[in-house]
N, C-alpha and C. Protein backbone atom coordinates (compact mmCIF):
# COMPACT_ATOMS: atom_id res chain seq x y z
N UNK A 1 5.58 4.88 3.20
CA UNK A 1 5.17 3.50 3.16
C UNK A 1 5.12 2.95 4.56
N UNK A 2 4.40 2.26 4.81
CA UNK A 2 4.43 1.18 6.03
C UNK A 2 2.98 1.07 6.73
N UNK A 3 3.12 0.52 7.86
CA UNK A 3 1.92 0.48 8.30
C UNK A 3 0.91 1.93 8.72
N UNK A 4 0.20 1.82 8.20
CA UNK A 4 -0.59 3.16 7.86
C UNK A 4 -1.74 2.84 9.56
N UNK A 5 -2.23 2.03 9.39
CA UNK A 5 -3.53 1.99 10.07
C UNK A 5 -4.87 2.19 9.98
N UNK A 6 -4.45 2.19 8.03
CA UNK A 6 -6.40 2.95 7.89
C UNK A 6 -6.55 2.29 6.56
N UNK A 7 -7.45 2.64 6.15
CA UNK A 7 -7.85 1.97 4.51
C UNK A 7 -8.65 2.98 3.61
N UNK A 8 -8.18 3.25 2.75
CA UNK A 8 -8.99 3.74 1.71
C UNK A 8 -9.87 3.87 1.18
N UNK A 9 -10.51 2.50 1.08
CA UNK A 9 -11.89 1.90 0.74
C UNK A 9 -12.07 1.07 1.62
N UNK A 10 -13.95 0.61 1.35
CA UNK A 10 -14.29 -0.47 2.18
C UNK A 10 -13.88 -1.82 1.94
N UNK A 11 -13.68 -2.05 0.52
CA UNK A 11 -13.56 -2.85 0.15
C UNK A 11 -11.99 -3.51 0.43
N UNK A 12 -11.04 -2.72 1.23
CA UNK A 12 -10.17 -3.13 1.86
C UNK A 12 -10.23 -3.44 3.40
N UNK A 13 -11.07 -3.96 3.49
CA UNK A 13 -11.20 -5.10 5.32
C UNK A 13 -12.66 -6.14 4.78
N UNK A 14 -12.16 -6.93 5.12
CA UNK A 14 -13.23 -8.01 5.11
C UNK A 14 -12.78 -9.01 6.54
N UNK A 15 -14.61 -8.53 6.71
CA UNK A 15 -14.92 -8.99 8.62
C UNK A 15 -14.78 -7.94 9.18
N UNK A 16 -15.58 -8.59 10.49
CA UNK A 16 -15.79 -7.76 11.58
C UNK A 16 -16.61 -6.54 11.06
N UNK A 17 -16.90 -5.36 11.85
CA UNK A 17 -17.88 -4.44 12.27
C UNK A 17 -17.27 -3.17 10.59
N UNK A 18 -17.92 -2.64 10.00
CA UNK A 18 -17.07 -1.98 8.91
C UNK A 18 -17.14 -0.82 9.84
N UNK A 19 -15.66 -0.36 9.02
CA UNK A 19 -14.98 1.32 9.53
C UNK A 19 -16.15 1.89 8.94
N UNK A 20 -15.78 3.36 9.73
CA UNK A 20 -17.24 4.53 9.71
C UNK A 20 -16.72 5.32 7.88
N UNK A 21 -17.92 5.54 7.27
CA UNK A 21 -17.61 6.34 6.43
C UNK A 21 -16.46 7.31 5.96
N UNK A 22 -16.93 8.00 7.44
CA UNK A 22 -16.03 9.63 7.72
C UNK A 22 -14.33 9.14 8.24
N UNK A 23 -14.47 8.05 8.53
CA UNK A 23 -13.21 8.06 8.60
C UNK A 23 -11.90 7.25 7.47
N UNK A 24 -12.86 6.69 6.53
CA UNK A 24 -12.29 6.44 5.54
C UNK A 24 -11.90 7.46 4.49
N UNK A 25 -13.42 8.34 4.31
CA UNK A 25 -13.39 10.15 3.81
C UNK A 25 -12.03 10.58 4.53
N UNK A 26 -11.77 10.66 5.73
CA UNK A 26 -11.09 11.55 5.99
C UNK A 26 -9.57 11.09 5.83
N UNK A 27 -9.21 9.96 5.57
CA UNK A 27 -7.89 9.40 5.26
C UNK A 27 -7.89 9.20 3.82
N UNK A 28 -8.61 9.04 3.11
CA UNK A 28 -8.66 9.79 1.72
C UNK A 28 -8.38 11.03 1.71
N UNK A 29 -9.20 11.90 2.44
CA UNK A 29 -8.64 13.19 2.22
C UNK A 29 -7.40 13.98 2.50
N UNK A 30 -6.76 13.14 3.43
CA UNK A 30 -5.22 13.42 3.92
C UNK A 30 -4.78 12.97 2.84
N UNK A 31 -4.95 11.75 2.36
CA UNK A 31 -3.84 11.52 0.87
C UNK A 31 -3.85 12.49 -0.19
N UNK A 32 -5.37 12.79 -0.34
CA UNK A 32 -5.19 13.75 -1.43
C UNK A 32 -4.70 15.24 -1.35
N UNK A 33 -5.04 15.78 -0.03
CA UNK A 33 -4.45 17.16 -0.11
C UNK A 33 -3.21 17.23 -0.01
N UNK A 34 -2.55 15.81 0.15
CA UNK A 34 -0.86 15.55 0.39
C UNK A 34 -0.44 15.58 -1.33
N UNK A 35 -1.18 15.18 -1.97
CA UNK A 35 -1.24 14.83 -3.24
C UNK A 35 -0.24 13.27 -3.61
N UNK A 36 -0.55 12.23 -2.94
CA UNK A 36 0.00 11.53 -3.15
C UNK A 36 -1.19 10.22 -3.74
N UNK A 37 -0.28 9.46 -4.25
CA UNK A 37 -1.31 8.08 -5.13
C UNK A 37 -0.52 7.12 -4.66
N UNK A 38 -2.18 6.14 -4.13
CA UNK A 38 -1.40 4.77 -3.72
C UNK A 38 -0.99 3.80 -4.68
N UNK A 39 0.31 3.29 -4.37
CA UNK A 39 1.08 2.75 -5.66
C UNK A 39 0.22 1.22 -6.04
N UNK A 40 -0.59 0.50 -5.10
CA UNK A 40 -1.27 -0.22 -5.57
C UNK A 40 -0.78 -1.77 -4.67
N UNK A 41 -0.92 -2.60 -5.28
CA UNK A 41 -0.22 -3.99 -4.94
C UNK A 41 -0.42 -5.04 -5.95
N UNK A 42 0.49 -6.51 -5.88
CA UNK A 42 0.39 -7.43 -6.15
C UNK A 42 0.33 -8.30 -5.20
N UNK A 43 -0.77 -9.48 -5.86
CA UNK A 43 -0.79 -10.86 -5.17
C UNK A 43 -1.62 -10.28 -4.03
N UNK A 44 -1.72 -11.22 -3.04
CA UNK A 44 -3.03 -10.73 -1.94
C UNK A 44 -2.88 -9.94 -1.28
N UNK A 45 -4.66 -9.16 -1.67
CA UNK A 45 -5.00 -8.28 -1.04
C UNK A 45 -4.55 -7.64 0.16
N UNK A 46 -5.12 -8.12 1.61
CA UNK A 46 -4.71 -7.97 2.45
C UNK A 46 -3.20 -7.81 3.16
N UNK A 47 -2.81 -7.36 4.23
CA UNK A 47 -1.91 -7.09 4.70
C UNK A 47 -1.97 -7.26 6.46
N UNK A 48 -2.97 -7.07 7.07
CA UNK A 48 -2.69 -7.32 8.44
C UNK A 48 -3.81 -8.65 8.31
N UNK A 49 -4.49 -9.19 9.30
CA UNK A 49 -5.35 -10.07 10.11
C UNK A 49 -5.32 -10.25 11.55
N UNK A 50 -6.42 -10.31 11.87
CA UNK A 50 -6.44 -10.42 13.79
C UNK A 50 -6.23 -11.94 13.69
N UNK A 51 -6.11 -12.96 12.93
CA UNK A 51 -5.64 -14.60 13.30
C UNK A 51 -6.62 -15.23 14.11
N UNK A 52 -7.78 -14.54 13.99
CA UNK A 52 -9.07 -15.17 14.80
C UNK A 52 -9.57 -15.81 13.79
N UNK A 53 -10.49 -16.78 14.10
CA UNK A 53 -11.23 -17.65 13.54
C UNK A 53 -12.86 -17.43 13.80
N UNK A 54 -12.81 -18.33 12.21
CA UNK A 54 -14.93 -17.79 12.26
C UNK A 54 -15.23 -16.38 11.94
N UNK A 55 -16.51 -16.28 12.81
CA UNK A 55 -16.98 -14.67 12.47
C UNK A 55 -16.29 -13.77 13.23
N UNK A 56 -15.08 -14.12 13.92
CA UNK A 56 -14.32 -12.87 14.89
C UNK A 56 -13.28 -12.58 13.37
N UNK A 57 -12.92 -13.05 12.45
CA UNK A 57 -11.39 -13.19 11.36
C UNK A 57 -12.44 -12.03 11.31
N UNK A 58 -10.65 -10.75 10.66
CA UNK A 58 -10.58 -10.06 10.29
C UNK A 58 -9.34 -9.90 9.37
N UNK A 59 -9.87 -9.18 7.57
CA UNK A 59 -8.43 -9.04 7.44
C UNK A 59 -8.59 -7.32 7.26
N UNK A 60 -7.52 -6.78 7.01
CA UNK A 60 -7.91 -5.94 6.40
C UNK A 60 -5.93 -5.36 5.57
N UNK A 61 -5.69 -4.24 4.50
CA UNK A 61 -4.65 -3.97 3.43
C UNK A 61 -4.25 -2.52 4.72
N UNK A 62 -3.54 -2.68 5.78
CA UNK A 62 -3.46 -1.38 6.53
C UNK A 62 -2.13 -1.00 6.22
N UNK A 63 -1.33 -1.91 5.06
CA UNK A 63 0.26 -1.23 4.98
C UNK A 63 -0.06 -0.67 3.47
N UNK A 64 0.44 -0.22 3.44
CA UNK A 64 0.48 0.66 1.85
C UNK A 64 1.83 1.78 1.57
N UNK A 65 1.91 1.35 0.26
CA UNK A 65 3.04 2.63 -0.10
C UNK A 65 2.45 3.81 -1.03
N UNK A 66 2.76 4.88 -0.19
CA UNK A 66 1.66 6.17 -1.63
C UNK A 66 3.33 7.11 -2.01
N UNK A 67 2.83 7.44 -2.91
CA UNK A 67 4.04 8.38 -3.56
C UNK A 67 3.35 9.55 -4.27
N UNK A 68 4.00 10.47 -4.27
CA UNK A 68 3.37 11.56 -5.06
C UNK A 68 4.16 11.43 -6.66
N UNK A 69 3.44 12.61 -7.36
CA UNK A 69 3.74 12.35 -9.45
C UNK A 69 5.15 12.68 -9.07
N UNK A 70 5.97 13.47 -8.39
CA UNK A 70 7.60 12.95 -8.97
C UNK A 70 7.93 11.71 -8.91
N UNK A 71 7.83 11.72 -7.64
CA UNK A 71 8.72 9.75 -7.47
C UNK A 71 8.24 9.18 -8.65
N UNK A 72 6.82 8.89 -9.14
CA UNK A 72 5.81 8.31 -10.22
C UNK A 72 6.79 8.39 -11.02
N UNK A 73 7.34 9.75 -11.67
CA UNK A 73 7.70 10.18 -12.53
C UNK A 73 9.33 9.18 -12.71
N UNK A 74 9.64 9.03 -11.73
CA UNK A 74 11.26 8.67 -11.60
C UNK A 74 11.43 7.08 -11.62
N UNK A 75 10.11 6.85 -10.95
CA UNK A 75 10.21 5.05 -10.74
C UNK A 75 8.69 4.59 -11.46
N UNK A 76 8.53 4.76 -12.87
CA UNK A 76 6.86 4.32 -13.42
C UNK A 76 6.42 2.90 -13.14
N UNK A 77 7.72 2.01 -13.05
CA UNK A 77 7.26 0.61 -13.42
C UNK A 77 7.54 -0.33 -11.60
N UNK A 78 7.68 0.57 -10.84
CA UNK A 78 7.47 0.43 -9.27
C UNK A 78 6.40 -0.54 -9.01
N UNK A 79 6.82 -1.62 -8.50
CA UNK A 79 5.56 -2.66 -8.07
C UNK A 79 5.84 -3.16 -6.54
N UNK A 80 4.39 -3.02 -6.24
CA UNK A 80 4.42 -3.50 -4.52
C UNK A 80 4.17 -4.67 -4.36
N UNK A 81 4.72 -5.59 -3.21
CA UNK A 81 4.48 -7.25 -3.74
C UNK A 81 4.21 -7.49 -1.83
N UNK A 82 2.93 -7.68 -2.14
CA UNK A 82 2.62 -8.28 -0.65
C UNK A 82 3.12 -9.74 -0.51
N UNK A 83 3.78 -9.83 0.28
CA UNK A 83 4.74 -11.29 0.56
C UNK A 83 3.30 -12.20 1.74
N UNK A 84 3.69 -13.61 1.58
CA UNK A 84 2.60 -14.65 2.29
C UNK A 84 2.87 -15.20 2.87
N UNK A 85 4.24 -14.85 4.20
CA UNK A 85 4.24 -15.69 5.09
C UNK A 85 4.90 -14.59 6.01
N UNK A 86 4.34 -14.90 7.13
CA UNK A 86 4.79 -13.93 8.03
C UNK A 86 4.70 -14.27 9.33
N UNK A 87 5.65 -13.83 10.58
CA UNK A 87 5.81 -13.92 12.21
C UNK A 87 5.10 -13.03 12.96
N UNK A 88 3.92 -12.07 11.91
CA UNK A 88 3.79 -11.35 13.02
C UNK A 88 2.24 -11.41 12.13
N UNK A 89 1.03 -10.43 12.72
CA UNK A 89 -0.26 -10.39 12.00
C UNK A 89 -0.11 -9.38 11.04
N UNK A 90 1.04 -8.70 10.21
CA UNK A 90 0.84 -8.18 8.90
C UNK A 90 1.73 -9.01 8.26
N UNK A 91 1.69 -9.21 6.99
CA UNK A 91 2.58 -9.52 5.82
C UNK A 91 3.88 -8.80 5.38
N UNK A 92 4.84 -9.41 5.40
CA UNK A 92 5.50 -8.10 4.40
C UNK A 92 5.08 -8.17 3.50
N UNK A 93 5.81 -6.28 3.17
CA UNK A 93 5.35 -6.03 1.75
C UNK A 93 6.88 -5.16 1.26
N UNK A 94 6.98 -5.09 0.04
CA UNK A 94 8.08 -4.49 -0.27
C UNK A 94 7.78 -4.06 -1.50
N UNK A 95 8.75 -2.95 -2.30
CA UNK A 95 8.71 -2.67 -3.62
C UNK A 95 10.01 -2.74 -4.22
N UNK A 96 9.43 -3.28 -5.67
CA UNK A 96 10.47 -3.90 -6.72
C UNK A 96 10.58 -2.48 -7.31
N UNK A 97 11.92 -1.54 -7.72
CA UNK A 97 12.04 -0.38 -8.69
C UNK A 97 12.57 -0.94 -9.96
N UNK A 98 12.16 -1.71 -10.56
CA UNK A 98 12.74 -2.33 -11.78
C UNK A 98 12.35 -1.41 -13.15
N UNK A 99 12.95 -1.07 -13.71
CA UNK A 99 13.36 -0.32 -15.32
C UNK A 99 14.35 0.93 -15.28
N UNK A 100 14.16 1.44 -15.72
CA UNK A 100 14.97 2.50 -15.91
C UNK A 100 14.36 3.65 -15.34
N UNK A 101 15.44 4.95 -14.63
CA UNK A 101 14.75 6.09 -14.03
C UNK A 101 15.91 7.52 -14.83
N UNK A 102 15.07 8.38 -14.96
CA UNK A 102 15.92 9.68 -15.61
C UNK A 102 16.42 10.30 -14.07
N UNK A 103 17.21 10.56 -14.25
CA UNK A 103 17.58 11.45 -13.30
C UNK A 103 18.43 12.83 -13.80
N UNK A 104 18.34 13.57 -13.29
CA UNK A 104 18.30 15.34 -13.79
C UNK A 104 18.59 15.66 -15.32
N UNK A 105 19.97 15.56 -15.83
CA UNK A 105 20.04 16.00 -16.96
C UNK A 105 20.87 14.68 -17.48
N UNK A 106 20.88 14.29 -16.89
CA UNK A 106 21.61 12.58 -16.77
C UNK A 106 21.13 11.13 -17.95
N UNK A 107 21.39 10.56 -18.75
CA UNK A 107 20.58 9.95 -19.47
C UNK A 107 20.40 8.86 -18.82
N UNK A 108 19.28 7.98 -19.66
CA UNK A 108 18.60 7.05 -18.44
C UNK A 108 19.36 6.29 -17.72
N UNK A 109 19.57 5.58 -16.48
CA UNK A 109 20.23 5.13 -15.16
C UNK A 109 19.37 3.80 -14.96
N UNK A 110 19.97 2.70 -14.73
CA UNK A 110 19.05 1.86 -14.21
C UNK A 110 19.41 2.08 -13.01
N UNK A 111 18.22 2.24 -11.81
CA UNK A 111 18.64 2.06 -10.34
C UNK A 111 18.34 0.51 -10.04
N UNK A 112 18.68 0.34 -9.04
CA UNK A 112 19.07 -1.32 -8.36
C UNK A 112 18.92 -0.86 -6.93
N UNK A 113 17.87 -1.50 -6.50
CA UNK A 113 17.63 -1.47 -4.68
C UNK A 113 18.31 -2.86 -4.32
């Protein structure tokens, strides 16, 4: 998790000049041969902004948390919550592990972050 520096899709930056194809392809393709899935978000989109105004604003979602199918498996109901006020040009973001997780032969556990 954290600031990544790249985006997935296009449809994650709005403004300014769009990222090149191949390099969105190719940070897709690092996630996937990692085999990991991005856990997603709540509440707004975005995550960084250049704090310019007019046609220079840029935002774009460059923090993200990906996990691969175990963690999935351990934490299903995992939610990412982009927070809306911030000191610096990204947002925090954090994740809630709320329900219950199995752990080895163990019956279900609620974990608590």
């Amino acid at each position: 998790m954290g600031d990544l520096n790249e985006t997935l899709f296009h449809h994650e930056k709005q403004g300014g000049n769009p990222k090149p194809e191949s390099q969105i392809a190719a940070f897709r393709d690092v996630v996937e041969e990692c085999e990991l899935r991005d856990l997603g978000y709540n509440s707004y989109k975005f995550t960084w902004s250049n704090r310019r105004e007019g046609h220079s604003y840029v935002n774009e979602r460059l923090d993200s948390f990906l996990a691969n199918s175990t963690w999935w498996n351990f934490y299903p109901n995992a939610k990412v919550i982009h927070g809306l006020v911030a000191y610096s040009d990204h947002l925090p973001i954090w994740i809630e592990l709320e329900g219950e997780a199995e752990i080895a032969h163990k019956k279900k556990k609620l974990f608590q972050f």
